[in-house]
PDB file of N, CA and C in Angstrom:
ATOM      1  N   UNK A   1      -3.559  31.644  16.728  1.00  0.00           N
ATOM      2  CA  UNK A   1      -4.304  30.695  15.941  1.00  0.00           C
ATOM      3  C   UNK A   1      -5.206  29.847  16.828  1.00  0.00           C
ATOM      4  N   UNK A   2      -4.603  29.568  17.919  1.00  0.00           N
ATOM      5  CA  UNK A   2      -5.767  28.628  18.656  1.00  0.00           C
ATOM      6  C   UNK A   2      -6.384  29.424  19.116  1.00  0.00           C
ATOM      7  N   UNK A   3      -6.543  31.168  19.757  1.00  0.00           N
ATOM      8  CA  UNK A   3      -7.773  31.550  19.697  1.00  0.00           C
ATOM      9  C   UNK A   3      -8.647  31.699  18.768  1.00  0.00           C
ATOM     10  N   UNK A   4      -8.415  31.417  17.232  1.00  0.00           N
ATOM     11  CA  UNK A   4      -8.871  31.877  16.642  1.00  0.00           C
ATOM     12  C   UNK A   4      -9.872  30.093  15.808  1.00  0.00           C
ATOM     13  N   UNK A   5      -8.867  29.314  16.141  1.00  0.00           N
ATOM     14  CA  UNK A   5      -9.471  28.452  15.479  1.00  0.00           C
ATOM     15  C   UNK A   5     -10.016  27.128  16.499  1.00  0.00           C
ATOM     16  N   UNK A   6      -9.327  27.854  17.875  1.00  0.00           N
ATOM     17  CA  UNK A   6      -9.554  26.606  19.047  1.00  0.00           C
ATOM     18  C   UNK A   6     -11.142  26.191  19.315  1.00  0.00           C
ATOM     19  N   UNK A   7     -12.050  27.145  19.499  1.00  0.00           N
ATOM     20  CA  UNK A   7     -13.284  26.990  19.436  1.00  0.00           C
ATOM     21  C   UNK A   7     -14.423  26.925  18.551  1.00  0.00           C
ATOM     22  N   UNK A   8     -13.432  26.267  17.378  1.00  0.00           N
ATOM     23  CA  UNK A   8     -14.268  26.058  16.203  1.00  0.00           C
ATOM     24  C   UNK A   8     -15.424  26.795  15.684  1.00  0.00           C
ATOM     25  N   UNK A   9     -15.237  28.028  15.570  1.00  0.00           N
ATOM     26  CA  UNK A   9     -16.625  28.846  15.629  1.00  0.00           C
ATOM     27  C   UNK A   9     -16.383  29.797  13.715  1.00  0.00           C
ATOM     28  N   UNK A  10     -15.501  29.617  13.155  1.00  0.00           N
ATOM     29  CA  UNK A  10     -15.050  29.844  12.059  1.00  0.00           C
ATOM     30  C   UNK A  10     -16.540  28.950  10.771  1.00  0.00           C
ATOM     31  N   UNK A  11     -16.117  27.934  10.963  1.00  0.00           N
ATOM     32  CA  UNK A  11     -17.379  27.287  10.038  1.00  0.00           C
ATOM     33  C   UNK A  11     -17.986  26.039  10.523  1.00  0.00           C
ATOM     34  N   UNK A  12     -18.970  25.698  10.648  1.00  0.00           N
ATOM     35  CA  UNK A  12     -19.419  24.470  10.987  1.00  0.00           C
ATOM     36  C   UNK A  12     -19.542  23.297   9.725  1.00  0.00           C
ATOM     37  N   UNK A  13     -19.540  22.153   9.935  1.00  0.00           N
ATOM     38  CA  UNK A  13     -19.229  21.223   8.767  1.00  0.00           C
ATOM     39  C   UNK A  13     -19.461  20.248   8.577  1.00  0.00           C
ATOM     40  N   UNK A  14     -19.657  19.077   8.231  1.00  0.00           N
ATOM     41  CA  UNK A  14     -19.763  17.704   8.414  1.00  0.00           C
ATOM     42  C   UNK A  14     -18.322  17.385   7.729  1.00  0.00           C
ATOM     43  N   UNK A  15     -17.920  16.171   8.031  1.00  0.00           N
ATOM     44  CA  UNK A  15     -16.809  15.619   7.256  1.00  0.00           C
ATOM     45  C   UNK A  15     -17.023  15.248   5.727  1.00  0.00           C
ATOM     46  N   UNK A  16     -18.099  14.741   5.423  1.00  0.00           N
ATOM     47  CA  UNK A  16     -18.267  15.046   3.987  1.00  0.00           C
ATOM     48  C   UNK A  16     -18.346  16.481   3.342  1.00  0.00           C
ATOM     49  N   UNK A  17     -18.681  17.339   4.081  1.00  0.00           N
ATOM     50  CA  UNK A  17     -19.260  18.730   3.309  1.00  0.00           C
ATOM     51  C   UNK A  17     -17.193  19.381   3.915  1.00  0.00           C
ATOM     52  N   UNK A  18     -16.266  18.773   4.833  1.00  0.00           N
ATOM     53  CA  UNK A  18     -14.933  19.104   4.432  1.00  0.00           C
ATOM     54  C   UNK A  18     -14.060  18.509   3.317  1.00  0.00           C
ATOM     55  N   UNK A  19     -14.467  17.425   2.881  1.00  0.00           N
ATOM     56  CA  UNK A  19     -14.324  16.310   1.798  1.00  0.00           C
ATOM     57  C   UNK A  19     -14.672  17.027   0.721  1.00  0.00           C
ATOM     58  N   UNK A  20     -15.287  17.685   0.846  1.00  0.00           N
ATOM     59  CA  UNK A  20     -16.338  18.180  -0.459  1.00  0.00           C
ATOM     60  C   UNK A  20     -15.377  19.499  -0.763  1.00  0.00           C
ATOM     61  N   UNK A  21     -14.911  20.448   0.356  1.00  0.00           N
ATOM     62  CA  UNK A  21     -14.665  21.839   0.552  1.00  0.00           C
ATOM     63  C   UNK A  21     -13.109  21.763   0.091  1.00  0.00           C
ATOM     64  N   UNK A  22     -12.329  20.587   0.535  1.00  0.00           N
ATOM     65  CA  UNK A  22     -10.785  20.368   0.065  1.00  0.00           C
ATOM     66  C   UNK A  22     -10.546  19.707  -1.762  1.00  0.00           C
ATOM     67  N   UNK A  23     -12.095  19.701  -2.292  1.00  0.00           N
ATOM     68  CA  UNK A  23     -11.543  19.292  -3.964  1.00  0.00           C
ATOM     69  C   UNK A  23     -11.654  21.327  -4.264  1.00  0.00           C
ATOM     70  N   UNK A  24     -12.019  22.079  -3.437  1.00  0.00           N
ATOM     71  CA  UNK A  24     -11.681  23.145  -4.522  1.00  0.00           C
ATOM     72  C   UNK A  24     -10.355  23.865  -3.844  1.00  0.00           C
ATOM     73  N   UNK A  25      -9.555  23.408  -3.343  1.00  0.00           N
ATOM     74  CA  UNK A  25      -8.050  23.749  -3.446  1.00  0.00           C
ATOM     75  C   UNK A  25      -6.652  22.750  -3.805  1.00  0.00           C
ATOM     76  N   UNK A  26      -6.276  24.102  -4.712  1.00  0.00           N
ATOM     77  CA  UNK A  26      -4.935  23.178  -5.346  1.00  0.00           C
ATOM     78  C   UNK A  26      -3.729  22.873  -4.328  1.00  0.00           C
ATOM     79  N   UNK A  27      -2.919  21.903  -3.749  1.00  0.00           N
ATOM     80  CA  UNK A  27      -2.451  21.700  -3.038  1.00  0.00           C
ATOM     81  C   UNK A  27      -1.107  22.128  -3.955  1.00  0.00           C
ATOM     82  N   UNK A  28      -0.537  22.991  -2.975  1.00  0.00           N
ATOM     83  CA  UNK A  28       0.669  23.494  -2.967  1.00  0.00           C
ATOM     84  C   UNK A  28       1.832  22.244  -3.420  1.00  0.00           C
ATOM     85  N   UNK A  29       1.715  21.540  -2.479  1.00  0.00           N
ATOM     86  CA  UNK A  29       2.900  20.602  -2.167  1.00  0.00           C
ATOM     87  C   UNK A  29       2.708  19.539  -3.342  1.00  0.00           C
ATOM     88  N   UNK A  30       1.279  19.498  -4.291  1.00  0.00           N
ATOM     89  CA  UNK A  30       1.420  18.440  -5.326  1.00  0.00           C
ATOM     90  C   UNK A  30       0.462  19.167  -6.264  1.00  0.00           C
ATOM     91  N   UNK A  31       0.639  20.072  -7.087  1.00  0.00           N
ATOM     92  CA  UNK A  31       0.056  21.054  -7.882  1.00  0.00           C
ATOM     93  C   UNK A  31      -0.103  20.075  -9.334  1.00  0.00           C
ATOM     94  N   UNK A  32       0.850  19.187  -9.816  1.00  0.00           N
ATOM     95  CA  UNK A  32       0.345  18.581 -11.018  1.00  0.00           C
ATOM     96  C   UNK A  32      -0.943  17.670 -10.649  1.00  0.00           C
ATOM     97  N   UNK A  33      -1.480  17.187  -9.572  1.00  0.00           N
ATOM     98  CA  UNK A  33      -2.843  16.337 -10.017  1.00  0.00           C
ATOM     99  C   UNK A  33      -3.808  16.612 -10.376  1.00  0.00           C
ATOM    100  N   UNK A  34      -4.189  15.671 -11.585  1.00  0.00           N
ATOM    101  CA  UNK A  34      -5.460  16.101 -12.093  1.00  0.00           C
ATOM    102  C   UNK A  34      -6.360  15.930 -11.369  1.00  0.00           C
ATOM    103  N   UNK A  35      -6.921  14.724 -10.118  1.00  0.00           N
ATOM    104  CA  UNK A  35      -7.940  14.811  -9.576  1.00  0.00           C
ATOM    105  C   UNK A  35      -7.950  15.362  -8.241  1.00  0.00           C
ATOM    106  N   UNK A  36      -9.466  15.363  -7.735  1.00  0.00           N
ATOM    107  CA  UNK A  36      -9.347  15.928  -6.608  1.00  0.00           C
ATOM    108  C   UNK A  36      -8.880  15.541  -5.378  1.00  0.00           C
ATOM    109  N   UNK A  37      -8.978  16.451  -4.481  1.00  0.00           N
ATOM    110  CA  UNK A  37      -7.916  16.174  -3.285  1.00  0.00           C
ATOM    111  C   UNK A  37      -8.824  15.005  -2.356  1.00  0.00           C
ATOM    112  N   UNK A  38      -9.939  14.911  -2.403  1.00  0.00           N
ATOM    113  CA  UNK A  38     -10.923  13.835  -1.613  1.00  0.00           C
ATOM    114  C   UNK A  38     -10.495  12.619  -2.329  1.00  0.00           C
ATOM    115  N   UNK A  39     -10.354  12.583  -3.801  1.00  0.00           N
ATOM    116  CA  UNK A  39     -10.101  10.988  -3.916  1.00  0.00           C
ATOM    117  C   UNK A  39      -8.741  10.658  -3.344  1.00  0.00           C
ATOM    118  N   UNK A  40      -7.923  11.412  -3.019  1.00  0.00           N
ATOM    119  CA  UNK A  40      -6.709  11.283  -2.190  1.00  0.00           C
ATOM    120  C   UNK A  40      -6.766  10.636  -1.150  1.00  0.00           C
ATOM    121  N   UNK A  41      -7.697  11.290  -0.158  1.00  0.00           N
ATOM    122  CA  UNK A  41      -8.515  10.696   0.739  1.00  0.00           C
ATOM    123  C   UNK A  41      -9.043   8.988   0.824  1.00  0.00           C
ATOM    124  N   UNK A  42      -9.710   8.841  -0.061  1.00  0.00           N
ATOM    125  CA  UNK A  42     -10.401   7.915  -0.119  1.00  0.00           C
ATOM    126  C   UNK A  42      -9.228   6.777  -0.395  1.00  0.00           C
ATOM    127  N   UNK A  43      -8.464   7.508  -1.753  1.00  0.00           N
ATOM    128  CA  UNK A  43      -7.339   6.357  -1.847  1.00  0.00           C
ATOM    129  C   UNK A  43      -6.441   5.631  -0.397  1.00  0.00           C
ATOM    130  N   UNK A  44      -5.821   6.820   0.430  1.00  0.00           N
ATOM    131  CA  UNK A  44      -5.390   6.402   1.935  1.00  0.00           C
ATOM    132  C   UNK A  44      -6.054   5.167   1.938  1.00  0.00           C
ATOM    133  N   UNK A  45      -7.783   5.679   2.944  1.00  0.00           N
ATOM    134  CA  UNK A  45      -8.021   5.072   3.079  1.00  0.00           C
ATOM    135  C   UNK A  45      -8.137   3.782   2.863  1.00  0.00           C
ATOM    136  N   UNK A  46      -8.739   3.781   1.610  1.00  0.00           N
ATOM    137  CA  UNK A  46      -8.937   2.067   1.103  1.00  0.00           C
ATOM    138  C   UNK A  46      -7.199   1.899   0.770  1.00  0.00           C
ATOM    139  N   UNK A  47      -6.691   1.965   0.871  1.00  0.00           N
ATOM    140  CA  UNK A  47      -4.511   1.368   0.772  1.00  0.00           C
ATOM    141  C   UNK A  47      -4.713   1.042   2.214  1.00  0.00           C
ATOM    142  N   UNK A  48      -5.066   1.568   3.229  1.00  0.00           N
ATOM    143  CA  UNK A  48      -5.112   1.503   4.299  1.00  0.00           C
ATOM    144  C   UNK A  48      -6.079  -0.127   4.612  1.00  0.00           C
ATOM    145  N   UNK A  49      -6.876  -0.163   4.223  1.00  0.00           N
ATOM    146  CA  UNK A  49      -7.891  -1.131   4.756  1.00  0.00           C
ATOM    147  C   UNK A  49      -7.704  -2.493   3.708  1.00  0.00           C
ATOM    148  N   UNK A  50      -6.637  -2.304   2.935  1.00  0.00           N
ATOM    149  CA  UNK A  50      -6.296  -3.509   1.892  1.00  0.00           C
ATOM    150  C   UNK A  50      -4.934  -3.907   2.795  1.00  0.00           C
ATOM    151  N   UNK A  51      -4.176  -3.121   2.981  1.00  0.00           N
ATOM    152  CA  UNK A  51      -3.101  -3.474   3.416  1.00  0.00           C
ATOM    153  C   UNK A  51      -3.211  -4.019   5.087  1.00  0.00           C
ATOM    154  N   UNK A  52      -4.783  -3.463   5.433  1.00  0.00           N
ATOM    155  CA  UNK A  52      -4.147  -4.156   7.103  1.00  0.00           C
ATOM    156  C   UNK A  52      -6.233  -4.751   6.758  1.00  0.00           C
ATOM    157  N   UNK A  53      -6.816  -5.494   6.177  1.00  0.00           N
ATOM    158  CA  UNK A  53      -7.924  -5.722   6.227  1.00  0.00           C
ATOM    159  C   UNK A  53      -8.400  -6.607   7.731  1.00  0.00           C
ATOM    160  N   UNK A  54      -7.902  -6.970   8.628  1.00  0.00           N
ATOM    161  CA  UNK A  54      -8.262  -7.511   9.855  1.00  0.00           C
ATOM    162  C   UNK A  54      -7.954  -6.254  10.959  1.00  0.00           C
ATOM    163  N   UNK A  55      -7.664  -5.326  10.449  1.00  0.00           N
ATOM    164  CA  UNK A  55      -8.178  -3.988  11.148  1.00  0.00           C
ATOM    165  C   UNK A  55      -8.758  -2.661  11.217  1.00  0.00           C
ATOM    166  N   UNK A  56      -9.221  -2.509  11.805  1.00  0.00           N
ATOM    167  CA  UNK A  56     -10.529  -1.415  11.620  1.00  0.00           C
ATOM    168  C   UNK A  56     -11.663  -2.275  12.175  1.00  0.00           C
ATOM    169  N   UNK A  57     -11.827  -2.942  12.462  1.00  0.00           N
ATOM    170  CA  UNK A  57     -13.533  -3.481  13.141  1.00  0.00           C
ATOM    171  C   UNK A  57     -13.520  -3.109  14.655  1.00  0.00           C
ATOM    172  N   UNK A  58     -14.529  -2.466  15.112  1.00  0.00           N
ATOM    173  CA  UNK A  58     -15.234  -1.860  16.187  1.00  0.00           C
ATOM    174  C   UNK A  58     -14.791  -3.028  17.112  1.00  0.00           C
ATOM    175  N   UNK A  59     -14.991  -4.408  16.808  1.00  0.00           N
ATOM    176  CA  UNK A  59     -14.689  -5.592  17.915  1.00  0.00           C
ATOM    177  C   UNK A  59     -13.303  -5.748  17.899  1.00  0.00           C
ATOM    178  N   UNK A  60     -12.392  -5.440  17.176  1.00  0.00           N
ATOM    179  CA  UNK A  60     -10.750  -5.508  17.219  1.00  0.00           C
ATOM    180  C   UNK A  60     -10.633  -4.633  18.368  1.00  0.00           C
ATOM    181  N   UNK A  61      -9.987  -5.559  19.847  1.00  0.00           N
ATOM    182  CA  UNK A  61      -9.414  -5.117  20.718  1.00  0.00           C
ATOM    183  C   UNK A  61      -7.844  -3.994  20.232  1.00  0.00           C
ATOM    184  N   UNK A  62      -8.374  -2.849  21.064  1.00  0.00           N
ATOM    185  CA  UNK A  62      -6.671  -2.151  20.638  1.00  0.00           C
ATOM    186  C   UNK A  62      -5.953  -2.918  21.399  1.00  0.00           C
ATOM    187  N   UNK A  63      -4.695  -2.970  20.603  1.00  0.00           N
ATOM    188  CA  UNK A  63      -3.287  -3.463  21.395  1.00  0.00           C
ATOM    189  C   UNK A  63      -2.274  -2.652  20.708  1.00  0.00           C
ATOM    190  N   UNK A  64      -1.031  -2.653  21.897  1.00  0.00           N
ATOM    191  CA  UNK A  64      -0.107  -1.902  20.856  1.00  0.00           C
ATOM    192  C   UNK A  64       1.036  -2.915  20.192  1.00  0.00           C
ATOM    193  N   UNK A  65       0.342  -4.250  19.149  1.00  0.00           N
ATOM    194  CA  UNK A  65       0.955  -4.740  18.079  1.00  0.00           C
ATOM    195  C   UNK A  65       0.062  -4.653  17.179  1.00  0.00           C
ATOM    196  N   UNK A  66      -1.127  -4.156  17.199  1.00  0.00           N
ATOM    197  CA  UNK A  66      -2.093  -4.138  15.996  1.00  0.00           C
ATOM    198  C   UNK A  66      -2.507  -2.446  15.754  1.00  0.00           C
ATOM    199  N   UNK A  67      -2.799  -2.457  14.746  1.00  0.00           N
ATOM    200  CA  UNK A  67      -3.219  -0.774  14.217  1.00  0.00           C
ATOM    201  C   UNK A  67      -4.120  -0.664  15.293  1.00  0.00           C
ATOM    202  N   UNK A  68      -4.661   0.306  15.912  1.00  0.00           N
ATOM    203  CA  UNK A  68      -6.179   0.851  16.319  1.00  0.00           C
ATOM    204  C   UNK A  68      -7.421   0.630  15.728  1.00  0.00           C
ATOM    205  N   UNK A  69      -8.559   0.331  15.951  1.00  0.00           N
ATOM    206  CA  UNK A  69      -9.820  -0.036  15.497  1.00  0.00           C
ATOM    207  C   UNK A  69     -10.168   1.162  14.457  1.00  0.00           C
ATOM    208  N   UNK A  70      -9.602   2.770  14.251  1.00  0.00           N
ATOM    209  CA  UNK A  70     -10.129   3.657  14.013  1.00  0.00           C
ATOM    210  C   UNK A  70      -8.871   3.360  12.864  1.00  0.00           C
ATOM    211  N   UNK A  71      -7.852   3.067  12.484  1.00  0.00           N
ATOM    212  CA  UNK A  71      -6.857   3.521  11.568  1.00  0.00           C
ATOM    213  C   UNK A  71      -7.410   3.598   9.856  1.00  0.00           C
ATOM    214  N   UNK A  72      -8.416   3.196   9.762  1.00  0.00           N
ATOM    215  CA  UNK A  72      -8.959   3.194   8.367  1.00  0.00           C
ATOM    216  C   UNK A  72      -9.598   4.786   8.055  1.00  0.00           C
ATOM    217  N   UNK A  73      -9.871   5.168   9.285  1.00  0.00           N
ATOM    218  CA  UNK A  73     -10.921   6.728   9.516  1.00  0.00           C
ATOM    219  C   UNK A  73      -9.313   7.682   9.401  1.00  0.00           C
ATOM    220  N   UNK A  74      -8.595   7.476  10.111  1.00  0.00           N
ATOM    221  CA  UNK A  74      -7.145   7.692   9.947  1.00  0.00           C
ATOM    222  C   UNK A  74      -6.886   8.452   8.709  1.00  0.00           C
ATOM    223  N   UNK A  75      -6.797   7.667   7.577  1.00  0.00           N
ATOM    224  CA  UNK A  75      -6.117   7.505   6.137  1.00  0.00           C
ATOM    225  C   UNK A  75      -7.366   8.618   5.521  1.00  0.00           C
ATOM    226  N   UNK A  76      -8.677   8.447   5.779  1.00  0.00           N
ATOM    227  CA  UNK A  76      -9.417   9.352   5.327  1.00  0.00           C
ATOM    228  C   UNK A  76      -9.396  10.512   5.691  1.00  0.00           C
ATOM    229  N   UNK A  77      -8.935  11.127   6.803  1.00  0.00           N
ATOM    230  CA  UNK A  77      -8.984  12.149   7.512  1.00  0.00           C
ATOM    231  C   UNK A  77      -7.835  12.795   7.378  1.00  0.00           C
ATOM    232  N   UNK A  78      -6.498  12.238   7.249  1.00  0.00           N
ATOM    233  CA  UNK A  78      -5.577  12.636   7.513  1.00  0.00           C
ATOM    234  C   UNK A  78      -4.937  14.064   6.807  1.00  0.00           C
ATOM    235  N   UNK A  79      -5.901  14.731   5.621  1.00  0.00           N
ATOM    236  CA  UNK A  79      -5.614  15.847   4.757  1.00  0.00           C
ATOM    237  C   UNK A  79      -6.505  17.029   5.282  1.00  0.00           C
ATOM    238  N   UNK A  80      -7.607  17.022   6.176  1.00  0.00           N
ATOM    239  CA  UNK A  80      -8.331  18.081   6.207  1.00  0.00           C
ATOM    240  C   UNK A  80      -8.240  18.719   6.501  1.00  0.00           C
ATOM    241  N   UNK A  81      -7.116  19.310   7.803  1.00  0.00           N
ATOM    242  CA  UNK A  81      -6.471  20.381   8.126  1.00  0.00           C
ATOM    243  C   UNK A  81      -6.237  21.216   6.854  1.00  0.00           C
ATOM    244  N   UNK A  82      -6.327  20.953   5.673  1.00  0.00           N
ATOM    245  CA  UNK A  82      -5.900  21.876   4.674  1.00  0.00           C
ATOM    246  C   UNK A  82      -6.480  22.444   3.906  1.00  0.00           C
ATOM    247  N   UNK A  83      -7.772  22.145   4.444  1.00  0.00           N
ATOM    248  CA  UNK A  83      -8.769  23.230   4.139  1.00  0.00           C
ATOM    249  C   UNK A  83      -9.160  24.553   4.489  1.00  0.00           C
ATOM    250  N   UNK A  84      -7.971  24.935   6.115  1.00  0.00           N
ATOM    251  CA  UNK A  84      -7.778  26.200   6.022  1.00  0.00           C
ATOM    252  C   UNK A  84      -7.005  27.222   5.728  1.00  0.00           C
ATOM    253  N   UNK A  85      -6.319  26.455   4.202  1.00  0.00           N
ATOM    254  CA  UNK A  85      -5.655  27.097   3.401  1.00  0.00           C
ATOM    255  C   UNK A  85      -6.905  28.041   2.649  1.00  0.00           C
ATOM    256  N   UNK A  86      -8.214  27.201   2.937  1.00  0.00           N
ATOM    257  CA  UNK A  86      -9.400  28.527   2.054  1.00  0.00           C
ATOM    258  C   UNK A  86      -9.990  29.258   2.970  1.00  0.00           C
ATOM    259  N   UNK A  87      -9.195  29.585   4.062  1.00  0.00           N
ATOM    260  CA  UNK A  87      -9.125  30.708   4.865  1.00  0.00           C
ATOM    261  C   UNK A  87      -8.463  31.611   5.147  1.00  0.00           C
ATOM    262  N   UNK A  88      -7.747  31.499   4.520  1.00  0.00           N
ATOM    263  CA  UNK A  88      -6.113  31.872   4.253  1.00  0.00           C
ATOM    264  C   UNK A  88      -5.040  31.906   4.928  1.00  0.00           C
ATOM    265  N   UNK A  89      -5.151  30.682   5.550  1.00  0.00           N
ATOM    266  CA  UNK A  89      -3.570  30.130   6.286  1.00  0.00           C
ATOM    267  C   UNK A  89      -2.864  29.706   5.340  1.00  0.00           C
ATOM    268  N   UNK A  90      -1.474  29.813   5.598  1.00  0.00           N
ATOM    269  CA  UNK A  90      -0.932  29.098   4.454  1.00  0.00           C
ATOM    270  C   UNK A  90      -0.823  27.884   4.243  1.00  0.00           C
ATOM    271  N   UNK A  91      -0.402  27.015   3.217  1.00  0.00           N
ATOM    272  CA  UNK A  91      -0.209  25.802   2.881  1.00  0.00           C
ATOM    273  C   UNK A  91       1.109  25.146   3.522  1.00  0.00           C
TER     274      UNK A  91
END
């Protein structure tokens, strides 16, 4: 698999156009939702940025008692690996 997927040469993408590519698969592990798998995404995220709103800013020094400056990108990101279930890895 990492020769195959290590050098990313399978599909090129933007993170929106993978956002876009994960609402047309049904996720195995939660098959009753009606909506798509990006507002999943988005939900993280913003739970993420309500629940810690004094983090995530570019000027928030990391420390290790505060989230990381990036943890809001975190919550959005955190499903896209499963978009190469439409490659046919499994779920």
């Amino acid at each position: 698999q990492n020769a195959e997927y290590g050098p990313c040469s399978l599909r090129k993408m933007s993170v929106m156009e993978a956002l876009e590519l994960l609402d047309q698969l049904v996720d195995e592990s939660d098959p009753d939702v009606d909506f798509p798998n990006s507002y999943h995404a988005y939900q993280t995220a913003e739970g993420i940025r309500r629940a810690h709103p004094d983090k995530g800013r570019a000027a928030d020094p990391p420390r290790t008692t505060r989230s990381p400056y990036w943890f809001h990108l975190v919550g959005l990101l955190h499903d896209l690996g499963k978009v190469l279930a439409l490659f046919g890895e499994p779920q």
